[in-house]
PDB file of N, CA and C in Angstrom:
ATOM      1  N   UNK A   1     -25.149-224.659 -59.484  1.00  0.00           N
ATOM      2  CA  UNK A   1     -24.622-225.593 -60.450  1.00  0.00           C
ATOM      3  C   UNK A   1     -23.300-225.048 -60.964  1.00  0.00           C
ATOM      4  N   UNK A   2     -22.238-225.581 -61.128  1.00  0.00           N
ATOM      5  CA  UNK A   2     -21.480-225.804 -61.756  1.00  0.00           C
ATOM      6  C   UNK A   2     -21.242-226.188 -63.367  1.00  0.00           C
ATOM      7  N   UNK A   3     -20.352-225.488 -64.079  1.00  0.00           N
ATOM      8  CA  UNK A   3     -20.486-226.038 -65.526  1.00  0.00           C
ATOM      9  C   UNK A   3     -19.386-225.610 -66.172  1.00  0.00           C
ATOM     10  N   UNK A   4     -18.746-226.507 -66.892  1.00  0.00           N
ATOM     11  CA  UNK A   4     -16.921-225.693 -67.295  1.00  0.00           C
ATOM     12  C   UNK A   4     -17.305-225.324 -68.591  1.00  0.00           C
ATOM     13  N   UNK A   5     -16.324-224.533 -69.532  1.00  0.00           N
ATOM     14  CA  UNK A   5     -16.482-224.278 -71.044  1.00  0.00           C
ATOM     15  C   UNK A   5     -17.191-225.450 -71.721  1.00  0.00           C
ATOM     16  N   UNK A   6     -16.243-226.166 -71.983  1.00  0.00           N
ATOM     17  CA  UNK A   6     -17.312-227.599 -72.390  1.00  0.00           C
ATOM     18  C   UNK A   6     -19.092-227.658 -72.706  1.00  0.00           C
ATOM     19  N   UNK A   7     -18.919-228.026 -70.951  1.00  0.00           N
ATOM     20  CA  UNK A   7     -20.437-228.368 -70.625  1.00  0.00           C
ATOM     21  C   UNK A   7     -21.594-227.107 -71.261  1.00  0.00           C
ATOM     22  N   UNK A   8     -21.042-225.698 -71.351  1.00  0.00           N
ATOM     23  CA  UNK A   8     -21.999-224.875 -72.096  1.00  0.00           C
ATOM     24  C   UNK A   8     -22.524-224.843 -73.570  1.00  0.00           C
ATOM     25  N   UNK A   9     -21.157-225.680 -74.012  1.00  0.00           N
ATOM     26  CA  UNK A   9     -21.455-226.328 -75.253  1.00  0.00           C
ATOM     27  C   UNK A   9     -22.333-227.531 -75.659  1.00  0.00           C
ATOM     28  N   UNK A  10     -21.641-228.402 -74.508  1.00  0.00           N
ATOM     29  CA  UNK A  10     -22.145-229.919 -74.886  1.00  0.00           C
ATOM     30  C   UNK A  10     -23.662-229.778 -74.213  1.00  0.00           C
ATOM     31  N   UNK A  11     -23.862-229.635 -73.150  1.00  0.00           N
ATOM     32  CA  UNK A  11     -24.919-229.632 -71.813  1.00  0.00           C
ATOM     33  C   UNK A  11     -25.334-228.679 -71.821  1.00  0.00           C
ATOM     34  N   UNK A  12     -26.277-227.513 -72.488  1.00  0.00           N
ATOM     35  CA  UNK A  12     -26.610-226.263 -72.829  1.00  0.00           C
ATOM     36  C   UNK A  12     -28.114-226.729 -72.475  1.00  0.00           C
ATOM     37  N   UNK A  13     -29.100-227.722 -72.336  1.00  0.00           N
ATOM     38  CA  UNK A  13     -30.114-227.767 -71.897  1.00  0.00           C
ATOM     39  C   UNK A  13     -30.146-228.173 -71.084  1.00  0.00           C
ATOM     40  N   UNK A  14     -29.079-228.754 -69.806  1.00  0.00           N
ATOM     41  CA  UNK A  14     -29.042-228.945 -68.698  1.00  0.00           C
ATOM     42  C   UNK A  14     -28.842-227.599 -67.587  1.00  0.00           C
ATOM     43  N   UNK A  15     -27.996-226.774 -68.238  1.00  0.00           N
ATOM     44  CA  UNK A  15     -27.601-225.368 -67.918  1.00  0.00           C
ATOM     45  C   UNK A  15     -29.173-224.245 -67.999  1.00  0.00           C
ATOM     46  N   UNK A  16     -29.466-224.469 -68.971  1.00  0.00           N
ATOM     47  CA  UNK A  16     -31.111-223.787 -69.119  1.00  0.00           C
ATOM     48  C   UNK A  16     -31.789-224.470 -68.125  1.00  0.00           C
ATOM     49  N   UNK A  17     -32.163-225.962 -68.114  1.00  0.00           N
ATOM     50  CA  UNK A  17     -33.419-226.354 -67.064  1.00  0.00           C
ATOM     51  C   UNK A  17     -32.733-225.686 -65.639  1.00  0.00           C
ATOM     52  N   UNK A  18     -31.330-225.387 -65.557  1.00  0.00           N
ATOM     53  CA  UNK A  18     -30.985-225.298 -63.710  1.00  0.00           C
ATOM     54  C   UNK A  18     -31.340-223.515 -63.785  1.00  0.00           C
ATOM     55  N   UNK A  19     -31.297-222.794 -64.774  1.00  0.00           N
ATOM     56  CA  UNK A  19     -32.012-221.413 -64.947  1.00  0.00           C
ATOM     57  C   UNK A  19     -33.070-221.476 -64.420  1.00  0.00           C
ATOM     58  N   UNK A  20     -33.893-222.266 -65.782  1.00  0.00           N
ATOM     59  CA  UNK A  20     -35.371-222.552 -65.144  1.00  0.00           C
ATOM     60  C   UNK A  20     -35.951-223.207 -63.636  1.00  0.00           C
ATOM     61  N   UNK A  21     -34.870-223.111 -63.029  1.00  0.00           N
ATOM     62  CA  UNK A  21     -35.360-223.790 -60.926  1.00  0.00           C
ATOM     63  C   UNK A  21     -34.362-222.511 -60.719  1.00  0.00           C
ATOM     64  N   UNK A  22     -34.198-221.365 -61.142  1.00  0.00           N
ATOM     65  CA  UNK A  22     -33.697-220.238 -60.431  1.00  0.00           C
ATOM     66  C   UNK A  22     -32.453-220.667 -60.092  1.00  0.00           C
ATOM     67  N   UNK A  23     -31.926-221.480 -60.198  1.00  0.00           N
ATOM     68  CA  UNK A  23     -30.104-221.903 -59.636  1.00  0.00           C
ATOM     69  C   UNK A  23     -29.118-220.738 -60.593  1.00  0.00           C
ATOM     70  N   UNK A  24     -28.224-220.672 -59.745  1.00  0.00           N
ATOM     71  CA  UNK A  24     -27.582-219.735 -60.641  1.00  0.00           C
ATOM     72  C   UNK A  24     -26.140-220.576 -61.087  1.00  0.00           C
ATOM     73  N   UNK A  25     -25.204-220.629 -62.064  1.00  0.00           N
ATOM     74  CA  UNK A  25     -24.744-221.203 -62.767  1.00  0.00           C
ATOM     75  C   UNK A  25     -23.311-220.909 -62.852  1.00  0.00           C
ATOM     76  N   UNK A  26     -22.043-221.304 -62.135  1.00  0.00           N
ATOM     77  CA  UNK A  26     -20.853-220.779 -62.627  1.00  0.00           C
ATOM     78  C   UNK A  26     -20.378-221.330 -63.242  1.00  0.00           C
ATOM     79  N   UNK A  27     -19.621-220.971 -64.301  1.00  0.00           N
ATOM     80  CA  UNK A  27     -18.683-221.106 -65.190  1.00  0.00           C
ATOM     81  C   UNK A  27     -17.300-220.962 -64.730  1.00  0.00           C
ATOM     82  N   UNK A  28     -16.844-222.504 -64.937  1.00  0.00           N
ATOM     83  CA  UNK A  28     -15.414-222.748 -64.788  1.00  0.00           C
ATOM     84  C   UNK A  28     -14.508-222.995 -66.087  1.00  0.00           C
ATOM     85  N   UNK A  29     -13.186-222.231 -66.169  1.00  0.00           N
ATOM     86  CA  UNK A  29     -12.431-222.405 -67.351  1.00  0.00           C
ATOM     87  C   UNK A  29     -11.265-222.992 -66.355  1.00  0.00           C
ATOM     88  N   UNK A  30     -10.459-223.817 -66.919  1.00  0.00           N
ATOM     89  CA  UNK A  30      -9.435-225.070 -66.266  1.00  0.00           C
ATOM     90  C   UNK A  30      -9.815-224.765 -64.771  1.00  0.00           C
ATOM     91  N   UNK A  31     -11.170-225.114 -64.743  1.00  0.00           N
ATOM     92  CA  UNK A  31     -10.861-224.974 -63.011  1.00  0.00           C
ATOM     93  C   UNK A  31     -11.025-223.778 -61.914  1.00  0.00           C
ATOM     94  N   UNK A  32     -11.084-222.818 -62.487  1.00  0.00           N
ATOM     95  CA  UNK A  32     -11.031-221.483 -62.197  1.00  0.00           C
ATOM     96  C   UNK A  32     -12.754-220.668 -62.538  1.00  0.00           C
ATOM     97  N   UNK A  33     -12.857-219.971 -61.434  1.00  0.00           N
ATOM     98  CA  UNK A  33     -13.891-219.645 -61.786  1.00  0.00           C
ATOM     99  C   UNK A  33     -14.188-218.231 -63.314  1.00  0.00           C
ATOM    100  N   UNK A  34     -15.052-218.537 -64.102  1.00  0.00           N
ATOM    101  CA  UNK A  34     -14.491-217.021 -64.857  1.00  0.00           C
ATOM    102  C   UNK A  34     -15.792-216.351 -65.015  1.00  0.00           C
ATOM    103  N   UNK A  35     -16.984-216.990 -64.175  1.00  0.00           N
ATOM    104  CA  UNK A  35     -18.526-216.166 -64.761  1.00  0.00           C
ATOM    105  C   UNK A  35     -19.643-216.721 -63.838  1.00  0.00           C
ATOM    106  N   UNK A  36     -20.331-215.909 -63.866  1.00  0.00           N
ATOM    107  CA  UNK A  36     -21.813-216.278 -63.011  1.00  0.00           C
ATOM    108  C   UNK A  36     -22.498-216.198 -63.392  1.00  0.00           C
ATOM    109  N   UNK A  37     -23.485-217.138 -64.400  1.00  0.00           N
ATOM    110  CA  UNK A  37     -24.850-216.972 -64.771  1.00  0.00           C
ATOM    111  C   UNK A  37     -26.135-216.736 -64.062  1.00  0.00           C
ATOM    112  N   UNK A  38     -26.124-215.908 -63.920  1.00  0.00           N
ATOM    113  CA  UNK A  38     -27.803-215.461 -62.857  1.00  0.00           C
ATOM    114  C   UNK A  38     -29.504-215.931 -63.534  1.00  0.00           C
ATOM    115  N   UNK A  39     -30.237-216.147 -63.358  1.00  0.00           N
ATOM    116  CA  UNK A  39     -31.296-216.502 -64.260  1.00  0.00           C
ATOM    117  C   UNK A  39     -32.187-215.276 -63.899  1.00  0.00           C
ATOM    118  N   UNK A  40     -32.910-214.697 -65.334  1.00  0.00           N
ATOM    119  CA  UNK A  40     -33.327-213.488 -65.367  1.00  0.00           C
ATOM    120  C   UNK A  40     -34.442-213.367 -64.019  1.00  0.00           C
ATOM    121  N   UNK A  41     -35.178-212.114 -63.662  1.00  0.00           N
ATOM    122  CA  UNK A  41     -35.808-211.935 -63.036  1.00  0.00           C
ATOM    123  C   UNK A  41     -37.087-211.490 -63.281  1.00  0.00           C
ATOM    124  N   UNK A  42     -38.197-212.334 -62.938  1.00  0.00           N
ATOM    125  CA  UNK A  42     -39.645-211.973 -63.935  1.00  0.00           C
ATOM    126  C   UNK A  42     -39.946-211.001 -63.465  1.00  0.00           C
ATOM    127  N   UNK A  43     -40.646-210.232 -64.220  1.00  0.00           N
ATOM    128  CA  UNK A  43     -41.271-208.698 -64.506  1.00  0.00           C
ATOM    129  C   UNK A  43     -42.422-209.270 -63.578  1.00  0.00           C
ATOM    130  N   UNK A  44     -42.890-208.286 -62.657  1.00  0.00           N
ATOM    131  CA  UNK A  44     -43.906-208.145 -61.491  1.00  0.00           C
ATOM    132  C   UNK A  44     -44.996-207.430 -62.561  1.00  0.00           C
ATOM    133  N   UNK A  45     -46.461-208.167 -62.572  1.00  0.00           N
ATOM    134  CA  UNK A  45     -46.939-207.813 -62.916  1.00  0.00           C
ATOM    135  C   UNK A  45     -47.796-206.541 -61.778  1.00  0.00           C
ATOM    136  N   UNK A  46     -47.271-205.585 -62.346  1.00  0.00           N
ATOM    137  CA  UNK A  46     -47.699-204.079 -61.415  1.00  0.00           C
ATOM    138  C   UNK A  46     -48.422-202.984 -61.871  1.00  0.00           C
ATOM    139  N   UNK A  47     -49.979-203.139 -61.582  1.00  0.00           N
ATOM    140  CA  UNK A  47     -50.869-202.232 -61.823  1.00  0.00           C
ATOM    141  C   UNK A  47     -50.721-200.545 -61.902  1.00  0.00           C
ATOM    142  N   UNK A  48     -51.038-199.901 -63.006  1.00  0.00           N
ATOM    143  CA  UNK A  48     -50.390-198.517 -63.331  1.00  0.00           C
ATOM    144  C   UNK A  48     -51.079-198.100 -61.811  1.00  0.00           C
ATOM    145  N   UNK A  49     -52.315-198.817 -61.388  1.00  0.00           N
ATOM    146  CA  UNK A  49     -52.606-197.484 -60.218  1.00  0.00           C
ATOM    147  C   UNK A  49     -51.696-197.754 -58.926  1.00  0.00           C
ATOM    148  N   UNK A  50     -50.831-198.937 -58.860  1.00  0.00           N
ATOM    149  CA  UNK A  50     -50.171-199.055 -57.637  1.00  0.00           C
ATOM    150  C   UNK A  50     -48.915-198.902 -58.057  1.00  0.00           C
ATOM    151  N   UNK A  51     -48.580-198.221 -58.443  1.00  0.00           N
ATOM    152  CA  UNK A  51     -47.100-197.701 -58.930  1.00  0.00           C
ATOM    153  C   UNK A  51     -46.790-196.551 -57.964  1.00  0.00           C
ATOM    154  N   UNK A  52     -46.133-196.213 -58.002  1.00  0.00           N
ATOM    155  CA  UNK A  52     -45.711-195.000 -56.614  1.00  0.00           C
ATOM    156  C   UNK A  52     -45.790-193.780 -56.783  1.00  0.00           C
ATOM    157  N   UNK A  53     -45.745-193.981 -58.813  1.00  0.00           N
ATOM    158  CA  UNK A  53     -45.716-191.798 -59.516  1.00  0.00           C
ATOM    159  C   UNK A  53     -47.156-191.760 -59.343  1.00  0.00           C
ATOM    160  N   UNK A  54     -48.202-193.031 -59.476  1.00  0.00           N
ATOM    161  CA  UNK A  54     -49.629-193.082 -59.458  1.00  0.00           C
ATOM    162  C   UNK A  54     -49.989-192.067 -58.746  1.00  0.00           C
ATOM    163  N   UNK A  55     -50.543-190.917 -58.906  1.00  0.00           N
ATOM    164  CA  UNK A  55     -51.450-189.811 -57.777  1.00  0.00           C
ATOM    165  C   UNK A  55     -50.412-189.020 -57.400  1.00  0.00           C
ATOM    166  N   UNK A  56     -49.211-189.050 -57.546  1.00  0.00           N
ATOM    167  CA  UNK A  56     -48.422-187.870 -56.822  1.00  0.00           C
ATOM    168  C   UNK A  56     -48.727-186.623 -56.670  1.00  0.00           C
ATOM    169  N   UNK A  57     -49.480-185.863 -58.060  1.00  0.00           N
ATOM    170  CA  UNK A  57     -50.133-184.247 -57.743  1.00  0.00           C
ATOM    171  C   UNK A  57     -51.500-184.843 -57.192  1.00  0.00           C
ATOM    172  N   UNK A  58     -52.012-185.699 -57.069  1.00  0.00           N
ATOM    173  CA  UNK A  58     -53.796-185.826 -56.507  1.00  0.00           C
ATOM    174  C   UNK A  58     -53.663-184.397 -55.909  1.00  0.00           C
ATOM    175  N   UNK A  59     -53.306-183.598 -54.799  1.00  0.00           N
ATOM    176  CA  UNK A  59     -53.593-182.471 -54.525  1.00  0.00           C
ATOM    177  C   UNK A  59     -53.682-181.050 -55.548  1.00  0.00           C
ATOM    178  N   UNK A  60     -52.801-181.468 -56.813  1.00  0.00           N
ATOM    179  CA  UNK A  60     -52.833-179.837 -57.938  1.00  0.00           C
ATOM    180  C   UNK A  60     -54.207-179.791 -58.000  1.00  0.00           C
ATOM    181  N   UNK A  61     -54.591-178.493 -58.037  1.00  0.00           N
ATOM    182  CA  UNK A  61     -55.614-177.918 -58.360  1.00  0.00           C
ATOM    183  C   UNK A  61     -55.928-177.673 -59.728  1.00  0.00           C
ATOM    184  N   UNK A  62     -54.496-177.376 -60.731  1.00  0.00           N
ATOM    185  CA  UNK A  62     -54.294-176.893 -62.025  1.00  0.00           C
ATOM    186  C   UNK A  62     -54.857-178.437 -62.677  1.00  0.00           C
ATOM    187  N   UNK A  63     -55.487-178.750 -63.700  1.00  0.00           N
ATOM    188  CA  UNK A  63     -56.053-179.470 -64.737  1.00  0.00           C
ATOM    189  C   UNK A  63     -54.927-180.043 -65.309  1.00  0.00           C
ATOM    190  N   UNK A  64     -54.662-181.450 -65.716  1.00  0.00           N
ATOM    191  CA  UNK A  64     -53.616-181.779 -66.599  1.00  0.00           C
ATOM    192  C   UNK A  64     -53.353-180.837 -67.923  1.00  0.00           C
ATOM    193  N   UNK A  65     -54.447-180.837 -68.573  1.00  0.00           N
ATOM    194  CA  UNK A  65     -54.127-179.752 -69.770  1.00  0.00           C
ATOM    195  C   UNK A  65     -53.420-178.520 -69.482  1.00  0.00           C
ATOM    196  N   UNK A  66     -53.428-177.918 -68.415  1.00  0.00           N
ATOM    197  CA  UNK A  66     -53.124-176.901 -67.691  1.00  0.00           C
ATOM    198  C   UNK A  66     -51.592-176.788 -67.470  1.00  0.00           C
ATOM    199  N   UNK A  67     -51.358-177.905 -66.564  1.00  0.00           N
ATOM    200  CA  UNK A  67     -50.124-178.791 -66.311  1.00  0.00           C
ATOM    201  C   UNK A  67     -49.241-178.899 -67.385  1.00  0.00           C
ATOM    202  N   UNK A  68     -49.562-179.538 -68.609  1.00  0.00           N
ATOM    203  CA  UNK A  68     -48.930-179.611 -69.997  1.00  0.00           C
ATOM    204  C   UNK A  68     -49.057-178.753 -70.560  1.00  0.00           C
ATOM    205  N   UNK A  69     -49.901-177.699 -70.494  1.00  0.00           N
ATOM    206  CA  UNK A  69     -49.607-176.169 -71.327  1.00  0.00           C
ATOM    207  C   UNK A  69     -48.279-175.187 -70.837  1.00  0.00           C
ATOM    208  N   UNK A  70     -48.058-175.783 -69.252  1.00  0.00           N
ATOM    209  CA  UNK A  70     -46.899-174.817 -68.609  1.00  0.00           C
ATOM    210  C   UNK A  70     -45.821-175.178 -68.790  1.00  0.00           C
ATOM    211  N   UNK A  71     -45.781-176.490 -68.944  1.00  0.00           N
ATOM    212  CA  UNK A  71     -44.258-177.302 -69.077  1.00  0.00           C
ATOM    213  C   UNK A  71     -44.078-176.627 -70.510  1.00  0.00           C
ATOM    214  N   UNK A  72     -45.141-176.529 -71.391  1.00  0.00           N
ATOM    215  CA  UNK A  72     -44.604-176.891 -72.889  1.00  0.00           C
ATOM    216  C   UNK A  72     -44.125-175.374 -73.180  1.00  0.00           C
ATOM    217  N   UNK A  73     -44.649-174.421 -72.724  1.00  0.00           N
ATOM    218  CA  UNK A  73     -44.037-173.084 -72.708  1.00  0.00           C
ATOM    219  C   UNK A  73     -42.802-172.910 -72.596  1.00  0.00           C
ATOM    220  N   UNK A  74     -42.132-171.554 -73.513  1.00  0.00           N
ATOM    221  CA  UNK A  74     -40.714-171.619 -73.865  1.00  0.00           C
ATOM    222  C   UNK A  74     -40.257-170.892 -72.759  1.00  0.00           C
ATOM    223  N   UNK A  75     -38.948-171.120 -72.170  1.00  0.00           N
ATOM    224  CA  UNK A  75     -38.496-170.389 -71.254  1.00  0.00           C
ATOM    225  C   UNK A  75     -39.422-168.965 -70.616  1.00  0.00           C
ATOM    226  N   UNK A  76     -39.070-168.471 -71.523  1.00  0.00           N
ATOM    227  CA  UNK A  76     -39.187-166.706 -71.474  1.00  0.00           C
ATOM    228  C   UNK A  76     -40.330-166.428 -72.609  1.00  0.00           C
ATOM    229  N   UNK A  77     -41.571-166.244 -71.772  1.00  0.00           N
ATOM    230  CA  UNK A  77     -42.673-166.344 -72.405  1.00  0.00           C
ATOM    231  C   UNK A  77     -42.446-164.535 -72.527  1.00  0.00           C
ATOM    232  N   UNK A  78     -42.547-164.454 -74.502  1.00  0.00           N
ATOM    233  CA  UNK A  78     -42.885-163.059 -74.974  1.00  0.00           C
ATOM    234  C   UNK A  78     -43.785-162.469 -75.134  1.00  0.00           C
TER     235      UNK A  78
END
């Protein structure tokens, strides 16, 4: 879709419904192109266990508590 300064003013729920069908939207000033409205991109609903950090140590042997006791240690343990 197409839409000049104007029309974002006047036609602002015509510009939203062409969002809402995923069209993406340029903006023309005298004619000229000056912008591209993209319509956002929905959030994938993605299960913490199929995420990719999901299980990465599955092989440590060390205990999470274990794990977070070493990180939290100061450099140069006295």
């Amino acid at each position: 879709m197409k839409a000049s300064v104007v029309d974002l003013r006047y036609k602002t729920s015509d510009i939203l419904k062409a969002l809402d069908r995923n069209e993406t939207v340029t903006v023309l000033y005298h004619g000229k192109v000056k912008g591209i409205i993209k319509p956002a991109k929905e959030k994938s609903a993605l299960k913490v266990k199929d995420h990719p950090f999901f299980g990465m140590h599955s092989e440590a042997e060390a205990t999470v508590l274990d794990e977070l006791e070493n990180m939290r240690k100061p450099r140069h343990d006295l």
